[in-house]
PDB file of N, CA and C in Angstrom:
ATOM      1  N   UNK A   1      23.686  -2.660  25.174  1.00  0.00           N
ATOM      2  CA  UNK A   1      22.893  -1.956  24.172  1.00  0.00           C
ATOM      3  C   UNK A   1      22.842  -2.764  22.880  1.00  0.00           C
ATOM      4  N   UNK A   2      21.234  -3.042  22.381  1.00  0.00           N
ATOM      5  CA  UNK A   2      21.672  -3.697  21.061  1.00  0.00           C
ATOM      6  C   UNK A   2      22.075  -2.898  19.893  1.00  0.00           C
ATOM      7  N   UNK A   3      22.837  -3.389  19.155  1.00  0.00           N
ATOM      8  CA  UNK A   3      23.452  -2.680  18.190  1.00  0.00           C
ATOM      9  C   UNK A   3      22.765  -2.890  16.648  1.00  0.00           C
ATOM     10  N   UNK A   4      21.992  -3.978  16.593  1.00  0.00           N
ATOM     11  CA  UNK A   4      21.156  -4.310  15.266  1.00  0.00           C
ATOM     12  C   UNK A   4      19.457  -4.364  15.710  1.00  0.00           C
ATOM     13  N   UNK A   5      18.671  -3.661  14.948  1.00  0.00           N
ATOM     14  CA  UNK A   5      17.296  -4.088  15.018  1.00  0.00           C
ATOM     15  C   UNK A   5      16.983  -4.646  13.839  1.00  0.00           C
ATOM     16  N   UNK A   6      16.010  -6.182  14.235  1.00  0.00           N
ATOM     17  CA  UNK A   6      15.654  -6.122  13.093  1.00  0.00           C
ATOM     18  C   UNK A   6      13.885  -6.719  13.537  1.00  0.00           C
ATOM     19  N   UNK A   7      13.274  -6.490  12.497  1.00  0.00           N
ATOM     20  CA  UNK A   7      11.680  -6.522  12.657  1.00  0.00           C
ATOM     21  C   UNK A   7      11.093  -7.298  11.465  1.00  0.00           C
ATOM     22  N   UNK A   8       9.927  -8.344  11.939  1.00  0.00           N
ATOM     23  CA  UNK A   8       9.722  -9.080  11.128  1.00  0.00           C
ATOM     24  C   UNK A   8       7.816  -8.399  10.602  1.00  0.00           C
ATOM     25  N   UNK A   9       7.833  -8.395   9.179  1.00  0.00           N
ATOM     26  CA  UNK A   9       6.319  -7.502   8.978  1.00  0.00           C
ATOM     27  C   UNK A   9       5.591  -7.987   7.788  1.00  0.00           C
ATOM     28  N   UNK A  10       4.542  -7.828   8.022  1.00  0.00           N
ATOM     29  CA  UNK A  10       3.480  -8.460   6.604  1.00  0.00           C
ATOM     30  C   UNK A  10       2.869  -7.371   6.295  1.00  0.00           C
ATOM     31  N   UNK A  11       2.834  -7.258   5.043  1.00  0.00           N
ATOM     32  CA  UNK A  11       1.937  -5.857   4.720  1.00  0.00           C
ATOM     33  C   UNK A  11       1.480  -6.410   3.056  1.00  0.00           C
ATOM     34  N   UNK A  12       1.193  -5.406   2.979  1.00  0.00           N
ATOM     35  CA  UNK A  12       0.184  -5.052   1.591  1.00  0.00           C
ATOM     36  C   UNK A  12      -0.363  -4.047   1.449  1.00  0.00           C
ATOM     37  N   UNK A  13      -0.458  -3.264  -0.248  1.00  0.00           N
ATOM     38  CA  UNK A  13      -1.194  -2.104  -0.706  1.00  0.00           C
ATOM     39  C   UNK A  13      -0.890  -0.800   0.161  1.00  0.00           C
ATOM     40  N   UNK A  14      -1.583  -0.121   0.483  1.00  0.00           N
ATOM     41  CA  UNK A  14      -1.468   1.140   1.145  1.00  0.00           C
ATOM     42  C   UNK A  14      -0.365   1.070   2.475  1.00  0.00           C
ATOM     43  N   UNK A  15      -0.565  -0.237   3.382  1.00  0.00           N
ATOM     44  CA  UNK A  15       0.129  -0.291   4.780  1.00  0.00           C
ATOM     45  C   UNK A  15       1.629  -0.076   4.443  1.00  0.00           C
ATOM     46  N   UNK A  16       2.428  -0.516   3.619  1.00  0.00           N
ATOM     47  CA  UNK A  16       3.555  -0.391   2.704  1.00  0.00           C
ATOM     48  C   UNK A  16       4.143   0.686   3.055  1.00  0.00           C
ATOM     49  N   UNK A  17       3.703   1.750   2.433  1.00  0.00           N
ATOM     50  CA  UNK A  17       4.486   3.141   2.676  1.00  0.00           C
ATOM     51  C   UNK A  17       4.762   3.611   4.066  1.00  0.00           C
ATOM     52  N   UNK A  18       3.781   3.057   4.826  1.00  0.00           N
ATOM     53  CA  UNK A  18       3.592   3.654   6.353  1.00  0.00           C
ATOM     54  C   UNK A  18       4.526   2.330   6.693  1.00  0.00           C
ATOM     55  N   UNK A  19       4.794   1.289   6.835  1.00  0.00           N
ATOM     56  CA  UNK A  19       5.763   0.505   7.291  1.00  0.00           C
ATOM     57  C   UNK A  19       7.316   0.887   6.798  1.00  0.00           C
ATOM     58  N   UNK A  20       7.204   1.202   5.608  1.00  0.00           N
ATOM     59  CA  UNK A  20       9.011   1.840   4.839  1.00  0.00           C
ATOM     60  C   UNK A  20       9.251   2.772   5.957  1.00  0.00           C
ATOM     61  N   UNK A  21       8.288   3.612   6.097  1.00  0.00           N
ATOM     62  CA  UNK A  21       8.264   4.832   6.947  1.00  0.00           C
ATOM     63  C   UNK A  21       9.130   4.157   8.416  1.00  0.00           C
ATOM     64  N   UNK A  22       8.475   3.141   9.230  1.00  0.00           N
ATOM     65  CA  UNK A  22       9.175   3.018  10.451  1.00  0.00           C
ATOM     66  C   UNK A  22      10.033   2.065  10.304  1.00  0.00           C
ATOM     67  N   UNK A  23      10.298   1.607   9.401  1.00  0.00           N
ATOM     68  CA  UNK A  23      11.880   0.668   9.126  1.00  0.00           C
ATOM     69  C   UNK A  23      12.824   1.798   9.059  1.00  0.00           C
ATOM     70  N   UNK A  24      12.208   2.436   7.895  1.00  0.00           N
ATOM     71  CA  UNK A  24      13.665   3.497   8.109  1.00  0.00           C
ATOM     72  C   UNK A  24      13.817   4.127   9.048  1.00  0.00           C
ATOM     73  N   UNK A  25      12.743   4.820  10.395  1.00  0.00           N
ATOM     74  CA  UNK A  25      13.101   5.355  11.045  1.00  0.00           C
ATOM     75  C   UNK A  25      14.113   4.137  12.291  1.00  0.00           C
ATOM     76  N   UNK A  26      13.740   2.923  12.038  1.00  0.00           N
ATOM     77  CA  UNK A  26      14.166   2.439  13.095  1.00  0.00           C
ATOM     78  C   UNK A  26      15.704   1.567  12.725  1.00  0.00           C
ATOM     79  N   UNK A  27      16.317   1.263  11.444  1.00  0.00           N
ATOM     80  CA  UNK A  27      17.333   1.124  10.973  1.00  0.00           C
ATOM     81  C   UNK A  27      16.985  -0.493  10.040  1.00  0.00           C
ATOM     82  N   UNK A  28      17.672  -1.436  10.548  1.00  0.00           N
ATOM     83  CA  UNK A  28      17.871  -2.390   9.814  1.00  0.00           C
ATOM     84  C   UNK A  28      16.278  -3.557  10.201  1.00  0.00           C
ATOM     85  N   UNK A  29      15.937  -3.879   9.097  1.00  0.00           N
ATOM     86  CA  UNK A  29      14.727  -4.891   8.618  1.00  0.00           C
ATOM     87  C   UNK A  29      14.164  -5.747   8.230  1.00  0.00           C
ATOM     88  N   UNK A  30      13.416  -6.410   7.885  1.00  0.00           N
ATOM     89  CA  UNK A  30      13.033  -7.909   7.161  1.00  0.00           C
ATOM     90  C   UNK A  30      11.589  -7.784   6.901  1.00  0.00           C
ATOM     91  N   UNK A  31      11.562  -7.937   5.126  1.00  0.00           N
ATOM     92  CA  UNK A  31      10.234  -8.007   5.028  1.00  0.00           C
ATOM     93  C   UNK A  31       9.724  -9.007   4.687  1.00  0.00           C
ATOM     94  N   UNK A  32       8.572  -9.695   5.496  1.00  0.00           N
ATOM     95  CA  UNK A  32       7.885 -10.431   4.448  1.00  0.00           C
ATOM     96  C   UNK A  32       7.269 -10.418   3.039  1.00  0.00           C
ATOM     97  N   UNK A  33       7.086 -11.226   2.146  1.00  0.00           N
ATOM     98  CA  UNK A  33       6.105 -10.309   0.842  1.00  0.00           C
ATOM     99  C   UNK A  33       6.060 -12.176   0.142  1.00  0.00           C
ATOM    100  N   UNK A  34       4.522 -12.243  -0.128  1.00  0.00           N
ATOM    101  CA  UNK A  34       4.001 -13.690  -0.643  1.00  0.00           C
ATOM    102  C   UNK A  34       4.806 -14.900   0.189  1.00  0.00           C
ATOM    103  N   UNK A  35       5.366 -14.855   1.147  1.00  0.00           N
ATOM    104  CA  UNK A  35       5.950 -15.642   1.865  1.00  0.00           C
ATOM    105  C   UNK A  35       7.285 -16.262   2.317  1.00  0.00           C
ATOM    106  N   UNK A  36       8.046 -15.324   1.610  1.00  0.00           N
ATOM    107  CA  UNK A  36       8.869 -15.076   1.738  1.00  0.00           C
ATOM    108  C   UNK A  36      10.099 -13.910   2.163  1.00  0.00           C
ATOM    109  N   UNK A  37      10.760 -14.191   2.724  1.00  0.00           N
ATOM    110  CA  UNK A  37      11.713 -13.456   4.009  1.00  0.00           C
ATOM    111  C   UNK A  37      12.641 -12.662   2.977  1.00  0.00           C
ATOM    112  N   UNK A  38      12.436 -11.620   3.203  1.00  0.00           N
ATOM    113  CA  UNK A  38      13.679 -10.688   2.459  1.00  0.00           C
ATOM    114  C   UNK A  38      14.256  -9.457   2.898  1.00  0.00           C
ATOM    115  N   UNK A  39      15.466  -9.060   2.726  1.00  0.00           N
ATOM    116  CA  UNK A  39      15.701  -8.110   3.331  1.00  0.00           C
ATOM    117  C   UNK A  39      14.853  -6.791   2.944  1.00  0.00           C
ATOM    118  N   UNK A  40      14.375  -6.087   3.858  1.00  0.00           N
ATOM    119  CA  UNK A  40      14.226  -4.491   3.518  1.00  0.00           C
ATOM    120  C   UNK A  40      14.495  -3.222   3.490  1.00  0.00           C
ATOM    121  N   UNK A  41      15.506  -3.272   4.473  1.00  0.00           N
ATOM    122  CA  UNK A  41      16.306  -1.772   4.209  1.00  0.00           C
ATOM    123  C   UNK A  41      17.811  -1.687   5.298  1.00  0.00           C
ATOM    124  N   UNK A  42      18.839  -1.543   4.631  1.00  0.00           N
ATOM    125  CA  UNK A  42      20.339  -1.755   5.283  1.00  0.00           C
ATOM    126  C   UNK A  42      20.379  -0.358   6.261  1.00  0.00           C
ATOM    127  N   UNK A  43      20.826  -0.085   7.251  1.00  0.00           N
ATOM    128  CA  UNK A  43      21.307   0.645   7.890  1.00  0.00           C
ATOM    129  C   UNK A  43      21.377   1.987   6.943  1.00  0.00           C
ATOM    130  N   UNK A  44      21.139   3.232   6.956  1.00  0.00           N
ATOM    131  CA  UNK A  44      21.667   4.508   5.906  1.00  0.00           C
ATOM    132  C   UNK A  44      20.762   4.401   4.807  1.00  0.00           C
ATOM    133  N   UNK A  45      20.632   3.483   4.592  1.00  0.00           N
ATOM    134  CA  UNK A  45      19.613   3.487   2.898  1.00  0.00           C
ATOM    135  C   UNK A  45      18.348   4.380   3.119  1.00  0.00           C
ATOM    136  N   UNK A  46      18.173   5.075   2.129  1.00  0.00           N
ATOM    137  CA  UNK A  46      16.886   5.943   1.865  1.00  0.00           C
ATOM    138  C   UNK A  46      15.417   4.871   2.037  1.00  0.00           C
ATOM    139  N   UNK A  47      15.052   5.586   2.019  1.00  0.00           N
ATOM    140  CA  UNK A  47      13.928   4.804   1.962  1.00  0.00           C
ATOM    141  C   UNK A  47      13.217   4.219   0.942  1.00  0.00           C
ATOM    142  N   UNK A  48      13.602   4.545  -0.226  1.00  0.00           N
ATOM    143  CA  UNK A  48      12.971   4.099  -1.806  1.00  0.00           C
ATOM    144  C   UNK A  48      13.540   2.651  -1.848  1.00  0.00           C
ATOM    145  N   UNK A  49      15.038   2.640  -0.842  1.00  0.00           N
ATOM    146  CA  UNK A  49      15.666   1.407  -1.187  1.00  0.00           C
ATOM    147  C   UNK A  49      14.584   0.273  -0.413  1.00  0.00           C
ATOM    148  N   UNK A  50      13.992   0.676   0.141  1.00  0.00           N
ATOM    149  CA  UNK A  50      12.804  -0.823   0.956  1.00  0.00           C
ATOM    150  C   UNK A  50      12.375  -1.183   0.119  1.00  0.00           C
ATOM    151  N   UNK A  51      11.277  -0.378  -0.989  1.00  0.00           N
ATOM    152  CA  UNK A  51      10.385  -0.818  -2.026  1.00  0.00           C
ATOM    153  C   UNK A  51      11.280  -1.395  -3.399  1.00  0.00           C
ATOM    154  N   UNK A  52      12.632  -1.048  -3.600  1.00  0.00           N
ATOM    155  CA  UNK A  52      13.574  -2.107  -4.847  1.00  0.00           C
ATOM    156  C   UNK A  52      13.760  -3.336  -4.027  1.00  0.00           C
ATOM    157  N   UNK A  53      14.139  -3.327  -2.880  1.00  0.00           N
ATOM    158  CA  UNK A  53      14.348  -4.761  -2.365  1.00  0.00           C
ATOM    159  C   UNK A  53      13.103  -5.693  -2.165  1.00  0.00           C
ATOM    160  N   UNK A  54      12.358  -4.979  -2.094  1.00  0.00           N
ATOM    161  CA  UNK A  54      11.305  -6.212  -2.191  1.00  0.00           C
ATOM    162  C   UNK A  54      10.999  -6.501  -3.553  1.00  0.00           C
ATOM    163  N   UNK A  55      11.488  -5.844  -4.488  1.00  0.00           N
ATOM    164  CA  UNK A  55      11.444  -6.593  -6.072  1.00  0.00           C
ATOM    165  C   UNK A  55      12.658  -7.853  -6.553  1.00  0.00           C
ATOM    166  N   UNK A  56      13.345  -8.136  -5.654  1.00  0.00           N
ATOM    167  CA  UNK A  56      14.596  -8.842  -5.864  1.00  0.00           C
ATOM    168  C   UNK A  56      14.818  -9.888  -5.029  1.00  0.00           C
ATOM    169  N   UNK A  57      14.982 -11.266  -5.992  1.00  0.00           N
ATOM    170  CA  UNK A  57      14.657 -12.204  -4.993  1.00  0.00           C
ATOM    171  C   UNK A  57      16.246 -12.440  -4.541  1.00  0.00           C
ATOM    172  N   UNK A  58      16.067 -13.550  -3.549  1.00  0.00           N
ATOM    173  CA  UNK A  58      17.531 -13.979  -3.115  1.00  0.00           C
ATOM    174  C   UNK A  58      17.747 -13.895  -1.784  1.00  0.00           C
TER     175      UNK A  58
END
């Protein structure tokens, strides 16, 4: 059984909310955003936490 998911996604504008939506339902993530790879949402985190992490580089 795998124990980590993670999913690689490009979005923009409206698609955004509806993608937070199935990261969180599906657990751990990776977003793309201007071309670069960042995390988007840890295991447990709410969902508001997708949209701060994509403000933070690193």
């Amino acid at each position: 059984m795998v124990s980590e998911l993670r999913i690689a996604i490009v979005v923009r504008g409206e698609d955004l909310r509806f993608v937070a939506q199935q990261v969180a339902d599906l657990g751990d993530g990776l977003m793309r955003v201007d071309g670069k790879r960042r995390q988007a949402l840890c295991r447990g985190q709410a969902t508001h936490g997708f949209f701060g992490a994509g403000r933070h580089d690193g």
